[in-house]
N, C-alpha and C. Protein backbone atom coordinates (compact mmCIF):
# COMPACT_ATOMS: atom_id res chain seq x y z
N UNK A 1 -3.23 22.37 37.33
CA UNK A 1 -2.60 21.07 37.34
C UNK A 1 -3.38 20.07 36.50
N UNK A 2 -4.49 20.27 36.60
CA UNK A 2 -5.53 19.11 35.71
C UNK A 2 -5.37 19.05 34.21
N UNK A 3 -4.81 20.49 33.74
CA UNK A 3 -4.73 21.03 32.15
C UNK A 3 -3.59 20.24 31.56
N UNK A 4 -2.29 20.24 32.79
CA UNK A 4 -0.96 19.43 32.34
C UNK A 4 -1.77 17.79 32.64
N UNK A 5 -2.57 17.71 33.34
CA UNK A 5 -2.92 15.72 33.32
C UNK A 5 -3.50 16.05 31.89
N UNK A 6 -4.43 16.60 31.67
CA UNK A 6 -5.23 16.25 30.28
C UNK A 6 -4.18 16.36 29.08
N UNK A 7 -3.46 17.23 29.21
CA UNK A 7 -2.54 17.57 28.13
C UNK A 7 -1.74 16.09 28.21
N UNK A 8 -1.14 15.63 29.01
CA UNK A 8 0.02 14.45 28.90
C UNK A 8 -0.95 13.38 28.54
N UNK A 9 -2.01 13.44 29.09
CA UNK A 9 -3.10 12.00 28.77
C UNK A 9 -2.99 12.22 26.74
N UNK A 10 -3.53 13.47 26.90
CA UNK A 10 -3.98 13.30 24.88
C UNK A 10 -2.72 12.87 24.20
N UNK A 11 -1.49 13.31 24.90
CA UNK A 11 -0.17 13.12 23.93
C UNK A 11 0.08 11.52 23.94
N UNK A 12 -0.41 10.83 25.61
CA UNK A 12 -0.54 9.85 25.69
C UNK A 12 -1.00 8.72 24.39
N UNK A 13 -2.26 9.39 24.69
CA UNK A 13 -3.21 8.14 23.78
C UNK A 13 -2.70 8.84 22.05
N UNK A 14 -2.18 10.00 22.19
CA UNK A 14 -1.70 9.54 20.46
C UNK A 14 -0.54 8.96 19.97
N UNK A 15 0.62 8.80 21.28
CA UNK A 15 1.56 7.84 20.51
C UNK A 15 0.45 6.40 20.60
N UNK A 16 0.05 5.89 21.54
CA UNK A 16 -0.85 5.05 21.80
C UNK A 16 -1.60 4.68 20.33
N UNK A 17 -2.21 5.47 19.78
CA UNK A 17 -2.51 5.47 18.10
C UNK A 17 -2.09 5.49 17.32
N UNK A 18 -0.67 5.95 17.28
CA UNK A 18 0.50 5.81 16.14
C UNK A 18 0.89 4.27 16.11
N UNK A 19 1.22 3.90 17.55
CA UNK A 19 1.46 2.33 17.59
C UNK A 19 0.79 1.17 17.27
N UNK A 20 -0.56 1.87 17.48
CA UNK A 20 -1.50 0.90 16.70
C UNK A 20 -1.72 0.85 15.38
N UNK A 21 -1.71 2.27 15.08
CA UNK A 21 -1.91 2.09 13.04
C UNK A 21 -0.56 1.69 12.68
N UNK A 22 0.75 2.08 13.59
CA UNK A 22 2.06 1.20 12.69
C UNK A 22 1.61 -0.33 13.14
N UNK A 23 1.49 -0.82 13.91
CA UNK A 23 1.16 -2.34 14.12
C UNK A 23 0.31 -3.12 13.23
N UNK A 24 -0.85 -2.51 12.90
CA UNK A 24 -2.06 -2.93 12.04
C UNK A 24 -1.16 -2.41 10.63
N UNK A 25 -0.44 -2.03 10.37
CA UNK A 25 0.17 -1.36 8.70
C UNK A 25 1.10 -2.82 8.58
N UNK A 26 1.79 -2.88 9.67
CA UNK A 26 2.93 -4.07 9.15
C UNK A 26 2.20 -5.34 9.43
N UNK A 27 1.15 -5.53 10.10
CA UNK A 27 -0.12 -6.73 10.16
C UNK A 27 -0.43 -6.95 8.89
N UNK A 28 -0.78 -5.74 8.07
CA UNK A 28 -0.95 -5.48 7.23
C UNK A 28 0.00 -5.65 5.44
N UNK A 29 1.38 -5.86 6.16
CA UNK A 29 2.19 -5.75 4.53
C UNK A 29 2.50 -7.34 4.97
N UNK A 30 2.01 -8.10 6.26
CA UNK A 30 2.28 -9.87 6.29
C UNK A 30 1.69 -10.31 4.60
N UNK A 31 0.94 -10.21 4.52
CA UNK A 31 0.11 -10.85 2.71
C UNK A 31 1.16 -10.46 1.93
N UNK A 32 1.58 -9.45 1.88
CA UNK A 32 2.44 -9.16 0.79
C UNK A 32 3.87 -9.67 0.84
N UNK A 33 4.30 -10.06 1.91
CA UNK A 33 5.53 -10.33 1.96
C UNK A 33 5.52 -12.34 1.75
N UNK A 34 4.61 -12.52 2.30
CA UNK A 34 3.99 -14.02 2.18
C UNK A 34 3.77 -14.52 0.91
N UNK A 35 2.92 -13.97 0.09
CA UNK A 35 2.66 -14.13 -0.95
C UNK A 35 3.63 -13.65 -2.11
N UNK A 36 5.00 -12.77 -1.58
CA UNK A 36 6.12 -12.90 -2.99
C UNK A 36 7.17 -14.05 -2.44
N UNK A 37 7.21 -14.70 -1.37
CA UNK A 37 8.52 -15.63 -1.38
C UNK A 37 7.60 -16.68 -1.51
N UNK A 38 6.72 -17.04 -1.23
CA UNK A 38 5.99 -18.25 -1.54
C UNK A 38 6.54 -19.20 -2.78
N UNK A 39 6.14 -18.00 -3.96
CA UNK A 39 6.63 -18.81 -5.48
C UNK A 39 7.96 -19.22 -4.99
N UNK A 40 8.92 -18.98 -4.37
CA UNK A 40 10.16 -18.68 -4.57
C UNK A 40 10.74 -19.94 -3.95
N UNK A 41 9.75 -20.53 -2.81
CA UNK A 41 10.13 -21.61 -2.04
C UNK A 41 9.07 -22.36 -2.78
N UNK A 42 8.41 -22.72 -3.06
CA UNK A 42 7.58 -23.91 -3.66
C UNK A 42 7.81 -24.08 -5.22
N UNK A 43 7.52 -22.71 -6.23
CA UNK A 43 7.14 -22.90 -7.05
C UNK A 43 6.03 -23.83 -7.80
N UNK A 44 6.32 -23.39 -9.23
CA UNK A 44 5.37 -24.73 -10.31
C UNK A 44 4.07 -23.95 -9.94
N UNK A 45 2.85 -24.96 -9.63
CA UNK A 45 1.30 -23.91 -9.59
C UNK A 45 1.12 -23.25 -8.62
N UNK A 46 1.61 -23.69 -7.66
CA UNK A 46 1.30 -22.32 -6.30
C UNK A 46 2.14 -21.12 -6.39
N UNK A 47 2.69 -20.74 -7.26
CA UNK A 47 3.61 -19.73 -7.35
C UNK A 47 2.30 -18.57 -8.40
N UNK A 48 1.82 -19.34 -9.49
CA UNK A 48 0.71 -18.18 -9.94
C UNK A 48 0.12 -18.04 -9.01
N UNK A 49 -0.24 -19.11 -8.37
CA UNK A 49 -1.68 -18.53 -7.92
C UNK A 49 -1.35 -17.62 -6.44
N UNK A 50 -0.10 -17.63 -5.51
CA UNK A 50 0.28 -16.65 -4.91
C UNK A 50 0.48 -15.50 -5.31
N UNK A 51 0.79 -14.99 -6.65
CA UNK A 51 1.74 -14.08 -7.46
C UNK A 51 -0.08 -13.48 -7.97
N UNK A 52 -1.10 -14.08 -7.87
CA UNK A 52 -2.56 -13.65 -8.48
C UNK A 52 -2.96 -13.04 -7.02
N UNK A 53 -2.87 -13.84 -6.07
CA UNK A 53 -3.38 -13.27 -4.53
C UNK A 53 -2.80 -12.11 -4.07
N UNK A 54 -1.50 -11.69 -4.64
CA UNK A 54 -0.85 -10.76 -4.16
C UNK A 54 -1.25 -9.47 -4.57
N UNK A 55 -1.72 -9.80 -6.10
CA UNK A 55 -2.22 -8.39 -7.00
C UNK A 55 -3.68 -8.64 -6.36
N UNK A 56 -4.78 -9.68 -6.19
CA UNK A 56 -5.73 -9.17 -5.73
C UNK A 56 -5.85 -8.43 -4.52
N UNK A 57 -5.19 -9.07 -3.29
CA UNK A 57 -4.69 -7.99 -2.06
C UNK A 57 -4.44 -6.85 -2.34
N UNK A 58 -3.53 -6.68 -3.02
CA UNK A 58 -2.80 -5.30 -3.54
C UNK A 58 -3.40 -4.07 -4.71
N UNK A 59 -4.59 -4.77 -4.77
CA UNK A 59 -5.82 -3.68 -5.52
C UNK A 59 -6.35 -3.29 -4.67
N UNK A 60 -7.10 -4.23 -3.47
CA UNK A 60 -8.00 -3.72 -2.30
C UNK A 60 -7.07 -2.91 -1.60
N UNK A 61 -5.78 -3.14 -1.38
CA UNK A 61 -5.07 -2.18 -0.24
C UNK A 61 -5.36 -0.71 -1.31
N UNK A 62 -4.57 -0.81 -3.00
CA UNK A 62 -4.58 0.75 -2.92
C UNK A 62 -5.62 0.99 -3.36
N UNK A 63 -7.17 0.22 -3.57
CA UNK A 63 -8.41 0.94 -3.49
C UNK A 63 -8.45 1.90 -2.30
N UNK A 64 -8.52 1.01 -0.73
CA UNK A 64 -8.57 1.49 0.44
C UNK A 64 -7.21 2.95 0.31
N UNK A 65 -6.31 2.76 -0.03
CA UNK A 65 -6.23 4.03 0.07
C UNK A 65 -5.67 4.69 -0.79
N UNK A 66 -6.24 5.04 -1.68
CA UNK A 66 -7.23 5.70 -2.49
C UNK A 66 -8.51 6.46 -1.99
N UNK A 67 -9.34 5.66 -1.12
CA UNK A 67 -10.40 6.22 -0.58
C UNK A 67 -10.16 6.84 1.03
N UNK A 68 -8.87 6.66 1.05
CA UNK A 68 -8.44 7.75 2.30
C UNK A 68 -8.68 9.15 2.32
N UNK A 69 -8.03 9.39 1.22
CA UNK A 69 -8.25 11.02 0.65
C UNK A 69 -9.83 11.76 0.90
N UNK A 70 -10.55 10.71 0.86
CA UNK A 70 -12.00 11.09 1.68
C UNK A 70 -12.12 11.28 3.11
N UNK A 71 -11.12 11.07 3.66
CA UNK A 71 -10.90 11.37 5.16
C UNK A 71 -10.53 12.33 5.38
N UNK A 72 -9.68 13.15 4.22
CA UNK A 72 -8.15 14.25 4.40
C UNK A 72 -9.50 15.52 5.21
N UNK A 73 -8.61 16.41 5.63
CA UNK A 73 -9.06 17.43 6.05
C UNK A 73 -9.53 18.26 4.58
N UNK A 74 -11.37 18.99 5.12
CA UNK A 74 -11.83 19.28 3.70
C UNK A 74 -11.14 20.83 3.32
N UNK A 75 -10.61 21.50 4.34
CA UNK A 75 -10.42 23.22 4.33
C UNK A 75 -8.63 22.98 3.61
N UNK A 76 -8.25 21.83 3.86
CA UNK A 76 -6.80 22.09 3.11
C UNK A 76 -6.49 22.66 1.10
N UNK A 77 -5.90 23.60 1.02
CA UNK A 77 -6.11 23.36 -0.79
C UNK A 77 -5.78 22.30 -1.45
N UNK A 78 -6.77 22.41 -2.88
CA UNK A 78 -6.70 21.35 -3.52
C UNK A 78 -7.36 20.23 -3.09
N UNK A 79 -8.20 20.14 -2.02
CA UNK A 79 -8.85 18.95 -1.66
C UNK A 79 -10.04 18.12 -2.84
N UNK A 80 -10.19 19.36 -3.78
CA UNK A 80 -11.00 18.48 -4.48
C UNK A 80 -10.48 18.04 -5.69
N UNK A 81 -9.04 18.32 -5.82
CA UNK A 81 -8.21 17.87 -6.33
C UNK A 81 -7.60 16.13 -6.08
N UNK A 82 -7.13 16.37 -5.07
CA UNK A 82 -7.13 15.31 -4.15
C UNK A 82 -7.88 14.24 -3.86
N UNK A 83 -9.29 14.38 -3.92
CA UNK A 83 -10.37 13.46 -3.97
C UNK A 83 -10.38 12.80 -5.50
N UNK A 84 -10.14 13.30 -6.58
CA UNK A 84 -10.65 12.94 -7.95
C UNK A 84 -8.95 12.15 -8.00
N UNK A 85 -7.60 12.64 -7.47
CA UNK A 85 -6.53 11.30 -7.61
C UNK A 85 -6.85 10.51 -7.07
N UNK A 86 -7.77 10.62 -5.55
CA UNK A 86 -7.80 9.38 -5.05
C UNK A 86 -8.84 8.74 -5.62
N UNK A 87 -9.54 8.50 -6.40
CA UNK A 87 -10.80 8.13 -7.34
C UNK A 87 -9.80 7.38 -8.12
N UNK A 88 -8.89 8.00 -8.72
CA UNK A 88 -8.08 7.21 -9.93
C UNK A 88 -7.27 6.23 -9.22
N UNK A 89 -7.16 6.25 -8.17
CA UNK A 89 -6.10 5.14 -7.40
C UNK A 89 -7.04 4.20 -7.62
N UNK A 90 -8.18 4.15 -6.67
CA UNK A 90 -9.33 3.01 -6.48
C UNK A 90 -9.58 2.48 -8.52
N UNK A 91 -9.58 3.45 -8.97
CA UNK A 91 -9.73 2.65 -10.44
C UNK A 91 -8.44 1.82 -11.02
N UNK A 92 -7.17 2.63 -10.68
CA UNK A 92 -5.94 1.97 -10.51
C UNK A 92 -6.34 -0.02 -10.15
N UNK A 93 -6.60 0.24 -8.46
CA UNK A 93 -6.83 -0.84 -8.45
C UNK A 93 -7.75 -1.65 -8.90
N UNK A 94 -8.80 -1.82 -9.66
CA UNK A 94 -9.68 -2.23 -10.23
C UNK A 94 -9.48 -3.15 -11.56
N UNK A 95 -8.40 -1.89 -12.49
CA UNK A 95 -7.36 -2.30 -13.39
C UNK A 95 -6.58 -3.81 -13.28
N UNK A 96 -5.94 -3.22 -11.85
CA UNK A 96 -5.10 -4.58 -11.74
C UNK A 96 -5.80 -5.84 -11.47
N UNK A 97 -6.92 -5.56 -10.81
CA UNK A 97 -7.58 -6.75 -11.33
C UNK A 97 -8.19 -7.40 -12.23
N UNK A 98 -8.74 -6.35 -13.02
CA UNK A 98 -8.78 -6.47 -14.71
C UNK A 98 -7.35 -7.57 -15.58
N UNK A 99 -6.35 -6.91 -15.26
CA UNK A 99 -5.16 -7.01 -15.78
C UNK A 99 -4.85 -8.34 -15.67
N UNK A 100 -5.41 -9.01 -14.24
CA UNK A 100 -5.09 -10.07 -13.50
C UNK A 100 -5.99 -11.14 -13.74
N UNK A 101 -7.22 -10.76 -14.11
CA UNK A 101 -8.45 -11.93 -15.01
C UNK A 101 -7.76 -11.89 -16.33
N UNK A 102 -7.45 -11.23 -16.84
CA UNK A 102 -7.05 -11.41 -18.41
C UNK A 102 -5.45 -11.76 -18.34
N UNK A 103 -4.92 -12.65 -17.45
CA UNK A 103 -3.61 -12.77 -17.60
C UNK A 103 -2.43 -11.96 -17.96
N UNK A 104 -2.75 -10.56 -17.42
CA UNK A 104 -1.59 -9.31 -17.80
C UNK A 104 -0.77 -9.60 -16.32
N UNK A 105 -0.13 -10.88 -16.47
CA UNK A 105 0.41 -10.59 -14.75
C UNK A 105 1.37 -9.90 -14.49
N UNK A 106 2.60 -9.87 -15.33
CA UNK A 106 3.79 -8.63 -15.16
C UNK A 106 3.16 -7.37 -15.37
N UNK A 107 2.31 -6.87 -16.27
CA UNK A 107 1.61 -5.87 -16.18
C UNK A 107 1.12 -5.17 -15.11
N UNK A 108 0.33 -5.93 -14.47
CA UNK A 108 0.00 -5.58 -13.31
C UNK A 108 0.92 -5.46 -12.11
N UNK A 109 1.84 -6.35 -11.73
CA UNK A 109 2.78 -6.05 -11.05
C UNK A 109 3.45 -5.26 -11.27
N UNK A 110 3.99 -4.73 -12.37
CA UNK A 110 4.62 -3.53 -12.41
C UNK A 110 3.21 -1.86 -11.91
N UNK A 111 2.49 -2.40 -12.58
CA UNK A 111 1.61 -0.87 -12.13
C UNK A 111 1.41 -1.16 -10.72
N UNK A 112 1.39 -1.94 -9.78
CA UNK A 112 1.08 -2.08 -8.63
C UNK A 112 2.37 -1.30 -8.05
N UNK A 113 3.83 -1.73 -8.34
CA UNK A 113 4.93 -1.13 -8.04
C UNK A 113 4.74 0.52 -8.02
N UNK A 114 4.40 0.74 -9.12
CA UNK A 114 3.98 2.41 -9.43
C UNK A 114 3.33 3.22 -8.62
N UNK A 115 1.65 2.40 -8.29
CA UNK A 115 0.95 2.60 -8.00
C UNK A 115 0.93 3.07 -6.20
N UNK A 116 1.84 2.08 -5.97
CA UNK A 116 2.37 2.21 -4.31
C UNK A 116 2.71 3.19 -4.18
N UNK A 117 3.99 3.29 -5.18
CA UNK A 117 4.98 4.53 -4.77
C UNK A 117 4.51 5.88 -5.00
N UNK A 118 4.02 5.71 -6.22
CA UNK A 118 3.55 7.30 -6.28
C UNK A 118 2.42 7.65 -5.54
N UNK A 119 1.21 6.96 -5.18
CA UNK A 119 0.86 6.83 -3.84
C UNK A 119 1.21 7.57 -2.57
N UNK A 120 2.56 7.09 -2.45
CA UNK A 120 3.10 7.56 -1.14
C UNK A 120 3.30 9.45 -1.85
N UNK A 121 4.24 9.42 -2.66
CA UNK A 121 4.41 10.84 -3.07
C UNK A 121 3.22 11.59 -2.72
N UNK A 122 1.91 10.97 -3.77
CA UNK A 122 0.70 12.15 -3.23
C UNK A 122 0.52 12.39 -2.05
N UNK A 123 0.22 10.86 -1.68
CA UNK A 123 0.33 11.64 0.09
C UNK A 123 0.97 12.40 0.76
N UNK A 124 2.18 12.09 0.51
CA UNK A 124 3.33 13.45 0.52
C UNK A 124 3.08 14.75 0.35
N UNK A 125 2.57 15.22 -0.35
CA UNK A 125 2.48 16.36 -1.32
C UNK A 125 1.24 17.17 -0.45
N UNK A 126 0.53 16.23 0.23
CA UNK A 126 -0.93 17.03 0.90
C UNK A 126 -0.10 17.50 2.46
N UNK A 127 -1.46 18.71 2.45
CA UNK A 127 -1.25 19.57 3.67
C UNK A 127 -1.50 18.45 4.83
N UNK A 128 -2.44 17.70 4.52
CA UNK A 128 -2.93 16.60 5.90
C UNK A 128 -1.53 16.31 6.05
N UNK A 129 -0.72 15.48 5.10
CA UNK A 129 0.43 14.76 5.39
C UNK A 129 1.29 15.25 6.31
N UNK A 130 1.48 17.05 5.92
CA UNK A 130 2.61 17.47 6.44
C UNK A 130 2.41 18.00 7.56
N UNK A 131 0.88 17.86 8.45
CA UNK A 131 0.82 18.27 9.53
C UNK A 131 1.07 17.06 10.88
N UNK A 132 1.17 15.65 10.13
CA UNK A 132 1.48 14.69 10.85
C UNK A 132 2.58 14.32 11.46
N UNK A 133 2.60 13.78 12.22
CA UNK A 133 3.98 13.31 13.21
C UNK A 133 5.29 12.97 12.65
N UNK A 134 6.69 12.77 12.77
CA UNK A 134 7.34 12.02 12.44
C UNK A 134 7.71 10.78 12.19
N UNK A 135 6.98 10.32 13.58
CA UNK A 135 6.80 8.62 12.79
C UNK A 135 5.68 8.58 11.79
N UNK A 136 4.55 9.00 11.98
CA UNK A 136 3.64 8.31 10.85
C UNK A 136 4.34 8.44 9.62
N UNK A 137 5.04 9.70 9.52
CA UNK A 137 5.91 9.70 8.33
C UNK A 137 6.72 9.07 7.79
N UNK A 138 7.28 8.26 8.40
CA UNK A 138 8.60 7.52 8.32
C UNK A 138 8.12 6.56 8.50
N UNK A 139 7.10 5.68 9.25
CA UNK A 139 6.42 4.57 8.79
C UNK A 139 5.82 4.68 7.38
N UNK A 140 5.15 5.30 7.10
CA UNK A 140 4.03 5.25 5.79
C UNK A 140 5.54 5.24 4.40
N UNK A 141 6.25 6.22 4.77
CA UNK A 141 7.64 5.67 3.83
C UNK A 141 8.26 4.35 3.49
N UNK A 142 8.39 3.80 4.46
CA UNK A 142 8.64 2.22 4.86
C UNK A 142 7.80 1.17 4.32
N UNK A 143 6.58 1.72 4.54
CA UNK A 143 5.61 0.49 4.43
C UNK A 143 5.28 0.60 2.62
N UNK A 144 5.28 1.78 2.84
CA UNK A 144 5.52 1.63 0.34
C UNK A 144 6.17 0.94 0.00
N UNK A 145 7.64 1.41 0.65
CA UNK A 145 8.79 0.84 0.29
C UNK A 145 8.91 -0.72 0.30
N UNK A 146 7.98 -0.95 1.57
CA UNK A 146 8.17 -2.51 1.81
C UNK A 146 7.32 -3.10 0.11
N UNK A 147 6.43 -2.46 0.31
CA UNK A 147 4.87 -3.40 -0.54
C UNK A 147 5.50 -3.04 -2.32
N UNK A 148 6.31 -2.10 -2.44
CA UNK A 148 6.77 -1.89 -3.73
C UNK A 148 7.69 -2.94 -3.69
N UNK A 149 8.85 -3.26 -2.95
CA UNK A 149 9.66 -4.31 -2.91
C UNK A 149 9.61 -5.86 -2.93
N UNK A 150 7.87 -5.80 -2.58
CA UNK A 150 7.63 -7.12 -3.03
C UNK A 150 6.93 -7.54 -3.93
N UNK A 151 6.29 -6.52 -4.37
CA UNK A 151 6.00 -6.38 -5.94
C UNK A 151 7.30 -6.56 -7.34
N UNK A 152 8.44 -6.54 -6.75
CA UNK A 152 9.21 -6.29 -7.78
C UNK A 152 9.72 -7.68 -7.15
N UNK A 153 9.90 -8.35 -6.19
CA UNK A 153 10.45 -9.59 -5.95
C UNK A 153 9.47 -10.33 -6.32
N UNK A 154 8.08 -10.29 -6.63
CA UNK A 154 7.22 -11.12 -7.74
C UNK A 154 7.64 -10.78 -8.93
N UNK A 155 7.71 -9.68 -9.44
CA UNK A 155 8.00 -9.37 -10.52
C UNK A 155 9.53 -10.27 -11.60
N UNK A 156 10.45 -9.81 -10.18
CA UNK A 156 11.68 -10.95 -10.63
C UNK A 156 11.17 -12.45 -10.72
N UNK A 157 10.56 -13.34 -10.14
CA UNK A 157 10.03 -14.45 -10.18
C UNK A 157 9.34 -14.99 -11.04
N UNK A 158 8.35 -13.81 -11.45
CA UNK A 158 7.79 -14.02 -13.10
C UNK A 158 8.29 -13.99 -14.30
N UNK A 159 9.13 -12.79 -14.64
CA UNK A 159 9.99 -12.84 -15.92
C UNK A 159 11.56 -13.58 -15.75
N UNK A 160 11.77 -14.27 -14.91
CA UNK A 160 12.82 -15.43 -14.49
C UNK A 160 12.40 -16.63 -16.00
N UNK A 161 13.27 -16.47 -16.44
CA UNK A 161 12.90 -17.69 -17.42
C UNK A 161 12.43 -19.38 -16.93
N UNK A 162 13.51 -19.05 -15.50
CA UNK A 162 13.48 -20.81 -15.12
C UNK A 162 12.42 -20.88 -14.44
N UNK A 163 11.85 -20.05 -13.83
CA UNK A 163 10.50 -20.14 -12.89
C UNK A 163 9.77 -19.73 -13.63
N UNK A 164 9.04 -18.57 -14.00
CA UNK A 164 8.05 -18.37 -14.78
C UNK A 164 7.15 -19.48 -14.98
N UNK A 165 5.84 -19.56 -14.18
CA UNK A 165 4.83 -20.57 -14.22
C UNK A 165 3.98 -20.99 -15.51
N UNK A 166 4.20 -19.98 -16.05
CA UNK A 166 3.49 -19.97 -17.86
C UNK A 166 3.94 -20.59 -18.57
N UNK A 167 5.25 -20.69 -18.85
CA UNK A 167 6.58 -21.65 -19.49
C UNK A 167 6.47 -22.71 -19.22
């Protein structure tokens, strides 16, 4: 009888952990969703400089994961495969901040768009991924989806002739 308590307790505390990393993920895409309607309701100078906060956020998020792949399980194949994309993500993001001191701002928003999504694919593609739950799955889908979508709703805001803060 104690084996079925321990057993229901562990299943317990891991939806218990799913709910927390989906909670802290969409805690998490608040900056991004904040920082693309911003321009949209104010405009004029707070619209760069939201549309700059968004790509700096949005380097540290896909640095951070980027450097997930250092977590993945090491016995899966291709892991050291896996480690050297996630190396290029974190430089990914580095770029965009590059991109973002030197005034490449559609530039960067578009590779940030990229960068999300295909992102999610790799993760996709690994054995860790596919041994995970259904929701984490279907959250981590979502939450690209979200952070790519507001990358491209900055994106519309910038090459907008009438808004465009540079103009």
């Amino acid at each position: 009888m104690s084996l079925e308590v321990s057993s229901a307790r562990k299943i317990e505390e891991k939806m218990n952990i799913n709910n927390i990393k989906s909670t802290y993920g969409y805690i998490g895409f608040i900056p991004f969703a904040f920082f693309c309607i911003i321009p949209w309701i104010f405009g004029g100078p707070i619209s760069q400089t939201a549309i700059i906060f968004q790509l700096a956020y949005g380097s540290i998020i896909i640095t951070f994961l980027g450097g997930m792949a250092w977590g993945w399980r090491d016995d899966q194949s291709k892991q050291s495969l896996n480690l050297s994309i996630g190396i290029l993500y974190s430089l990914v993001g580095c770029l965009i901040l590059l991109l973002t001191y030197f005034n490449y701002i559609l530039l960067g928003l578009l590779i940030s768009v990229l960068s999300f999504q295909s992102f999610y694919y790799f993760e996709r593609s690994t054995q860790d991924f596919k041994t995970r739950d259904d929701e984490y799955k279907k959250f981590r889908k979502m939450l690209s989806l979200l952070v790519a979508i507001s990358f491209l709703i900055s994106s519309a805001y910038w090459i907008n002739p009438y808004s465009n803060p540079l103009t």
